[in-house]
PDB file of N, CA and C in Angstrom:
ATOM      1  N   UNK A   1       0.812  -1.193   0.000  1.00  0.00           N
ATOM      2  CA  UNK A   1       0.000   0.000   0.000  1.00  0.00           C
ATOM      3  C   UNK A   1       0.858   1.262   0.000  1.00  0.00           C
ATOM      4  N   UNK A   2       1.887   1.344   0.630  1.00  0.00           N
ATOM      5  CA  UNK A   2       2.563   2.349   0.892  1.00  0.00           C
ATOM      6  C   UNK A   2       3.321   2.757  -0.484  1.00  0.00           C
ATOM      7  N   UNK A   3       3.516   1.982  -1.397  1.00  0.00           N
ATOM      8  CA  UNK A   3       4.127   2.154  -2.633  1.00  0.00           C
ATOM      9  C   UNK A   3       3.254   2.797  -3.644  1.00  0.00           C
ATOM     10  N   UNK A   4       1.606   2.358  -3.403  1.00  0.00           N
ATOM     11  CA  UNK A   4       0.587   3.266  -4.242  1.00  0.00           C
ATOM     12  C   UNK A   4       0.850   4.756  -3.867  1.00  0.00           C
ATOM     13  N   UNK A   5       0.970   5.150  -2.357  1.00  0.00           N
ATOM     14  CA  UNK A   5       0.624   6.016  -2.084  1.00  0.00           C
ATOM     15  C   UNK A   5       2.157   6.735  -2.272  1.00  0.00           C
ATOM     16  N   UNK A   6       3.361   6.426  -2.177  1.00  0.00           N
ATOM     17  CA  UNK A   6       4.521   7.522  -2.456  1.00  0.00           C
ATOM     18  C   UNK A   6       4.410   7.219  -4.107  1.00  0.00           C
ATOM     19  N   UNK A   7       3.829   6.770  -5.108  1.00  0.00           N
ATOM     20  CA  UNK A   7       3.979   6.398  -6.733  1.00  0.00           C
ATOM     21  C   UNK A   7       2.522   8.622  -6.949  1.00  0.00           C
ATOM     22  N   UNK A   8       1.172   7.743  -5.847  1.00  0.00           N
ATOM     23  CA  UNK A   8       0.173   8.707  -5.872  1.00  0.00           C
ATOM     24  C   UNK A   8       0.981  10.645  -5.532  1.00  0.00           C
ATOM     25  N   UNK A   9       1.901  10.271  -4.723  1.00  0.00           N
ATOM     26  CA  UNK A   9       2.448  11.687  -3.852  1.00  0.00           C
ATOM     27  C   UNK A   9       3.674  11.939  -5.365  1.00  0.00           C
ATOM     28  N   UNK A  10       4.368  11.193  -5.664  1.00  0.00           N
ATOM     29  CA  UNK A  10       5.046  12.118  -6.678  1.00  0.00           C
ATOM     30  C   UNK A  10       4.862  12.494  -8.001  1.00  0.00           C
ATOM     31  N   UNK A  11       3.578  11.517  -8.031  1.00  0.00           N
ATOM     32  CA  UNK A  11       3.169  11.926  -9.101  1.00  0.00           C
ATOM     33  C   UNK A  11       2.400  13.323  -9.505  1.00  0.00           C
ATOM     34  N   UNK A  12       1.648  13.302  -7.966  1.00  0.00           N
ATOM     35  CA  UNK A  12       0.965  14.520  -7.891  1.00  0.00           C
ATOM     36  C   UNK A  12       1.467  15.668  -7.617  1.00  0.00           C
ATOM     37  N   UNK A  13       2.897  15.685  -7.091  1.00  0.00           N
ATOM     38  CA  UNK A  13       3.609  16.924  -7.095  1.00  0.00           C
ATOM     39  C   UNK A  13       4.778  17.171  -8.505  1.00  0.00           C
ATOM     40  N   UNK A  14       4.683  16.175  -9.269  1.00  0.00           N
ATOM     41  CA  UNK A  14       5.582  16.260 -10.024  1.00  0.00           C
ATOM     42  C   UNK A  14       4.941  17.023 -11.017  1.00  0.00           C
ATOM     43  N   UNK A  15       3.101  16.620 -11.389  1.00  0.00           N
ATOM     44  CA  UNK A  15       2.084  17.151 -12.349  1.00  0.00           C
ATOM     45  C   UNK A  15       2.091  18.546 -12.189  1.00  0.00           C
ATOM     46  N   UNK A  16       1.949  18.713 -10.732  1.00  0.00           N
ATOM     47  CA  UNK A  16       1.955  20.042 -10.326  1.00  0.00           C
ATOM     48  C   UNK A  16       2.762  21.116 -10.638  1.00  0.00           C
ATOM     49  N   UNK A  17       4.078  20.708 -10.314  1.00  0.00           N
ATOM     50  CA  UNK A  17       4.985  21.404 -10.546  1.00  0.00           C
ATOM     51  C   UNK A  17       5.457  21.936 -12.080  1.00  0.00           C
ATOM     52  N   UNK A  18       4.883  20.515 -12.946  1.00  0.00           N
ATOM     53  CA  UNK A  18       4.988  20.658 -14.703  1.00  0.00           C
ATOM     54  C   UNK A  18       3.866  21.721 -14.821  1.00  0.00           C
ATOM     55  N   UNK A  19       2.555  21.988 -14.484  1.00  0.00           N
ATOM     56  CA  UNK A  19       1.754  22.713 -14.669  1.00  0.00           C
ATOM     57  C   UNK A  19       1.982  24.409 -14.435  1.00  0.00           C
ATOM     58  N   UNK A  20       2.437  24.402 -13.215  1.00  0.00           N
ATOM     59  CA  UNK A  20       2.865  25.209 -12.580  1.00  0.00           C
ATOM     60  C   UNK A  20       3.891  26.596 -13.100  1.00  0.00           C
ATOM     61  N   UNK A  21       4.861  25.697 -13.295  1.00  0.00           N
ATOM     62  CA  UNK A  21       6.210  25.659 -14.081  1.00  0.00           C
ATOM     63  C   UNK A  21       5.740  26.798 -15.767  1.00  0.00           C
ATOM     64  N   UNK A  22       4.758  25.905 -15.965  1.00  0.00           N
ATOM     65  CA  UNK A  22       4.204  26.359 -17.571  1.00  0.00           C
ATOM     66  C   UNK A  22       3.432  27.278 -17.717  1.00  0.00           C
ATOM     67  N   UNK A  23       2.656  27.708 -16.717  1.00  0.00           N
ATOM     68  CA  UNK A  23       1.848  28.559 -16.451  1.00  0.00           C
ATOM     69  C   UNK A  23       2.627  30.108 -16.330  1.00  0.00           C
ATOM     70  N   UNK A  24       3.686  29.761 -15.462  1.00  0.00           N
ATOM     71  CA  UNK A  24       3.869  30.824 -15.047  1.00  0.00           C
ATOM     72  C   UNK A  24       5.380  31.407 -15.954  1.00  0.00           C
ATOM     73  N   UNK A  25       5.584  30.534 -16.609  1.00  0.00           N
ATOM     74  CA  UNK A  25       6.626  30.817 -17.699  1.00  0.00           C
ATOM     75  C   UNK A  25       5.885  31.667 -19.189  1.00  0.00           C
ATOM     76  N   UNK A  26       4.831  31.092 -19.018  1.00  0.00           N
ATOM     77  CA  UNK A  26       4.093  32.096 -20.021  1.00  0.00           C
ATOM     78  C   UNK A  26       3.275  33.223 -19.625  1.00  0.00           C
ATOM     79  N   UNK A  27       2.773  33.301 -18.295  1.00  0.00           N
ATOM     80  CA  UNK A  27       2.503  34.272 -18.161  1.00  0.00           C
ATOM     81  C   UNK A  27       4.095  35.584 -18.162  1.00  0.00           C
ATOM     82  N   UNK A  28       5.059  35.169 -17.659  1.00  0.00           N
ATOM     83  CA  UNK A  28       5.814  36.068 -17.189  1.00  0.00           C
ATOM     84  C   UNK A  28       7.344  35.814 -18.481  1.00  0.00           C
ATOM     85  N   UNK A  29       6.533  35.514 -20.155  1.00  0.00           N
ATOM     86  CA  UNK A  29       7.204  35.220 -20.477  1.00  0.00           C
ATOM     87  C   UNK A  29       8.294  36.569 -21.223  1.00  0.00           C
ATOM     88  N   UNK A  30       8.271  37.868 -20.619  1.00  0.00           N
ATOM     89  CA  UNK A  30       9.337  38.860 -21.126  1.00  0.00           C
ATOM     90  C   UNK A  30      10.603  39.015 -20.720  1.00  0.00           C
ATOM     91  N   UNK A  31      10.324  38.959 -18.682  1.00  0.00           N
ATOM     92  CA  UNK A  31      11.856  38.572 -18.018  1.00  0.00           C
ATOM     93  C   UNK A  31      12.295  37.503 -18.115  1.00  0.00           C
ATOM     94  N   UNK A  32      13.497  37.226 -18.666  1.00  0.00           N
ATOM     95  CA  UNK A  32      14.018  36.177 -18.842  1.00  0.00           C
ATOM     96  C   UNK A  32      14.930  35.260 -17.776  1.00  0.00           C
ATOM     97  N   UNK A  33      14.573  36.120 -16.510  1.00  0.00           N
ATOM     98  CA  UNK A  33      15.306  35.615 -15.319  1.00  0.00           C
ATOM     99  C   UNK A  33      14.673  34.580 -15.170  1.00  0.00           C
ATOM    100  N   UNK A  34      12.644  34.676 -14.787  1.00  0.00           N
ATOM    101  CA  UNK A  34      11.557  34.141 -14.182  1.00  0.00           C
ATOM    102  C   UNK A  34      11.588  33.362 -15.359  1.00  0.00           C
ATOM    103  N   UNK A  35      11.736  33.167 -17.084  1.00  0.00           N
ATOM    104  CA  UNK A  35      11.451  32.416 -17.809  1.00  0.00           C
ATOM    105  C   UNK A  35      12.729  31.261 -17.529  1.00  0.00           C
ATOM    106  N   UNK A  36      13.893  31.676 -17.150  1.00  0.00           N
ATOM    107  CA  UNK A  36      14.816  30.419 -16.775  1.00  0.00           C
ATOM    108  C   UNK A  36      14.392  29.503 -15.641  1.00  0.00           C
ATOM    109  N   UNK A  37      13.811  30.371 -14.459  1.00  0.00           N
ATOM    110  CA  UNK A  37      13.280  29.544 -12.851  1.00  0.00           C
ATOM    111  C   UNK A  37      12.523  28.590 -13.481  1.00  0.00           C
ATOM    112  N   UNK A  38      11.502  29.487 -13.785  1.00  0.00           N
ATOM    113  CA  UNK A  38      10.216  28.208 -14.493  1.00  0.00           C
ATOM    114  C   UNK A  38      10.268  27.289 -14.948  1.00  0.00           C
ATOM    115  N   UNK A  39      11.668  27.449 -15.977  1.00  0.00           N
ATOM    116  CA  UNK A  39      12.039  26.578 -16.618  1.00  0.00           C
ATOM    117  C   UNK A  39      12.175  24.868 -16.304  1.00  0.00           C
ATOM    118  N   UNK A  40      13.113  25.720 -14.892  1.00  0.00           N
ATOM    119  CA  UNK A  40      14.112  24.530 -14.274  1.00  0.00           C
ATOM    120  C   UNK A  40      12.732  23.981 -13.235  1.00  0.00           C
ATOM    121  N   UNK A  41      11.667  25.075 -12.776  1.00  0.00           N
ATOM    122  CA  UNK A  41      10.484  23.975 -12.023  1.00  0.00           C
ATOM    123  C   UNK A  41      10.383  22.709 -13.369  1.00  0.00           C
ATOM    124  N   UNK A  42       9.717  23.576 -13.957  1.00  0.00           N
ATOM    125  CA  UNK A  42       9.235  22.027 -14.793  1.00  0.00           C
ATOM    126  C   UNK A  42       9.681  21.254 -15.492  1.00  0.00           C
ATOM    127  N   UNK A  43      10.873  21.276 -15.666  1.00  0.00           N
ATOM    128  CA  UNK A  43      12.168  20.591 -15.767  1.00  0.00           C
ATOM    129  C   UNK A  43      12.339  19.502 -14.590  1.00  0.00           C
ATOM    130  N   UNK A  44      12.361  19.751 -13.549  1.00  0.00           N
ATOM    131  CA  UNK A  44      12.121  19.121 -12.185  1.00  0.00           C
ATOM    132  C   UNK A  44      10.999  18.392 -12.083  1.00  0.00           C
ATOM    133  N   UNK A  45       9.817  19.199 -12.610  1.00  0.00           N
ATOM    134  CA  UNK A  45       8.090  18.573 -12.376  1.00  0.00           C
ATOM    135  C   UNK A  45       8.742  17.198 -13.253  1.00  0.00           C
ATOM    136  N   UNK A  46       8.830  17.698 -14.630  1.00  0.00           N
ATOM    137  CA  UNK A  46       8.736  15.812 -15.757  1.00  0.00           C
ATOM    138  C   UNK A  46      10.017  14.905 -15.087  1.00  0.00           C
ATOM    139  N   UNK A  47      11.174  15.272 -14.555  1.00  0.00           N
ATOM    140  CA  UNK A  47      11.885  14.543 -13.492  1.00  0.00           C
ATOM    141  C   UNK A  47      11.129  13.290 -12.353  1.00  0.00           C
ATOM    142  N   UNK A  48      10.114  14.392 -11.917  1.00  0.00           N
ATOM    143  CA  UNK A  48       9.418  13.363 -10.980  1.00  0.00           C
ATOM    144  C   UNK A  48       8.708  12.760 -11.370  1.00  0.00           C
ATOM    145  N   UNK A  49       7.814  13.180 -12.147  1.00  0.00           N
ATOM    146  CA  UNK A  49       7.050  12.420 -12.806  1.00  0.00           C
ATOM    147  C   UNK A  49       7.030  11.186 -13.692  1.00  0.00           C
ATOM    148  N   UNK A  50       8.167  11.210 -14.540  1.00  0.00           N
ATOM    149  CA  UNK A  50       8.874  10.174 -15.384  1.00  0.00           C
ATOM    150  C   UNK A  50       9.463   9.433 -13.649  1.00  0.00           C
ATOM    151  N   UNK A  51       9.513   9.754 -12.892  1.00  0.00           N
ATOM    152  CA  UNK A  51      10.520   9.093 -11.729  1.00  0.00           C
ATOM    153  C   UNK A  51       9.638   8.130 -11.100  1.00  0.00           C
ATOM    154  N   UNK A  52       8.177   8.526 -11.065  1.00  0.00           N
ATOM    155  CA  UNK A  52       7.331   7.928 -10.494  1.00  0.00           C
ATOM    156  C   UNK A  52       6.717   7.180 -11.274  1.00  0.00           C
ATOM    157  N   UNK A  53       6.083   7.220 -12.514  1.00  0.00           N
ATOM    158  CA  UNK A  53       5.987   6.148 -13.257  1.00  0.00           C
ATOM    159  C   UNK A  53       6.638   4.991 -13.619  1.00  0.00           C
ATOM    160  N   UNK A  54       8.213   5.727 -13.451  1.00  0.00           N
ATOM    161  CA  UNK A  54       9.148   4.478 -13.485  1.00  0.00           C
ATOM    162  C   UNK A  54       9.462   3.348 -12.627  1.00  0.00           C
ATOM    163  N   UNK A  55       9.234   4.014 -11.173  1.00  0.00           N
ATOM    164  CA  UNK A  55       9.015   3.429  -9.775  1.00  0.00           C
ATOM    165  C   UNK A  55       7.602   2.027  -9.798  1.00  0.00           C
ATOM    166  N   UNK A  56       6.781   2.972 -10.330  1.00  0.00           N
ATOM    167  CA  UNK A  56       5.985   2.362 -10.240  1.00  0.00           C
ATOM    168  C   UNK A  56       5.878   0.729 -11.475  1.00  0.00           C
ATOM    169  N   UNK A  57       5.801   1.685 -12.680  1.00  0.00           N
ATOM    170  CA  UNK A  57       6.215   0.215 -13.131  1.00  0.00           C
ATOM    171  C   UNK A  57       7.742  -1.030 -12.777  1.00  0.00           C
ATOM    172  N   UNK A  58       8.861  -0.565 -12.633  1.00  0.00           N
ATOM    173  CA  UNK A  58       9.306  -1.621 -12.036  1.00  0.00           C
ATOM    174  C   UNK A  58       9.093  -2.271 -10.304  1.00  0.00           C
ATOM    175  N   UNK A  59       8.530  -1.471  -9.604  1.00  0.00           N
ATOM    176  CA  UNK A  59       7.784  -2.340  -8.552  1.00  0.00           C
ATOM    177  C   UNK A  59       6.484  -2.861  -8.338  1.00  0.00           C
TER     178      UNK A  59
END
């Protein structure tokens, strides 16, 4: 059970963070400081996400 639920937790912060990430890279897409941060969130978000699917299918 505990493996549904850390596969359920990174997945859901990883989505988040890809969403997140994208949102706010286009809203704030003129400074190019905030378009690099964003970047690297959702860069990080598909990290976890690919991390947790992967988890999940080999366990």
């Amino acid at each position: 059970m505990k493996e549904w639920a850390l596969f359920g937790l990174f997945l859901f912060v990883g989505i988040g963070m890809l969403v997140s990430g994208i949102v706010y890279m286009r809203k704030e897409k003129d400074d190019t400081e905030s378009v690099k941060i964003y970047r690297v969130v959702s860069i990080i978000g598909v990290v976890s996400t690919i991390g947790a699917v992967a988890y999940r299918a080999l366990i």
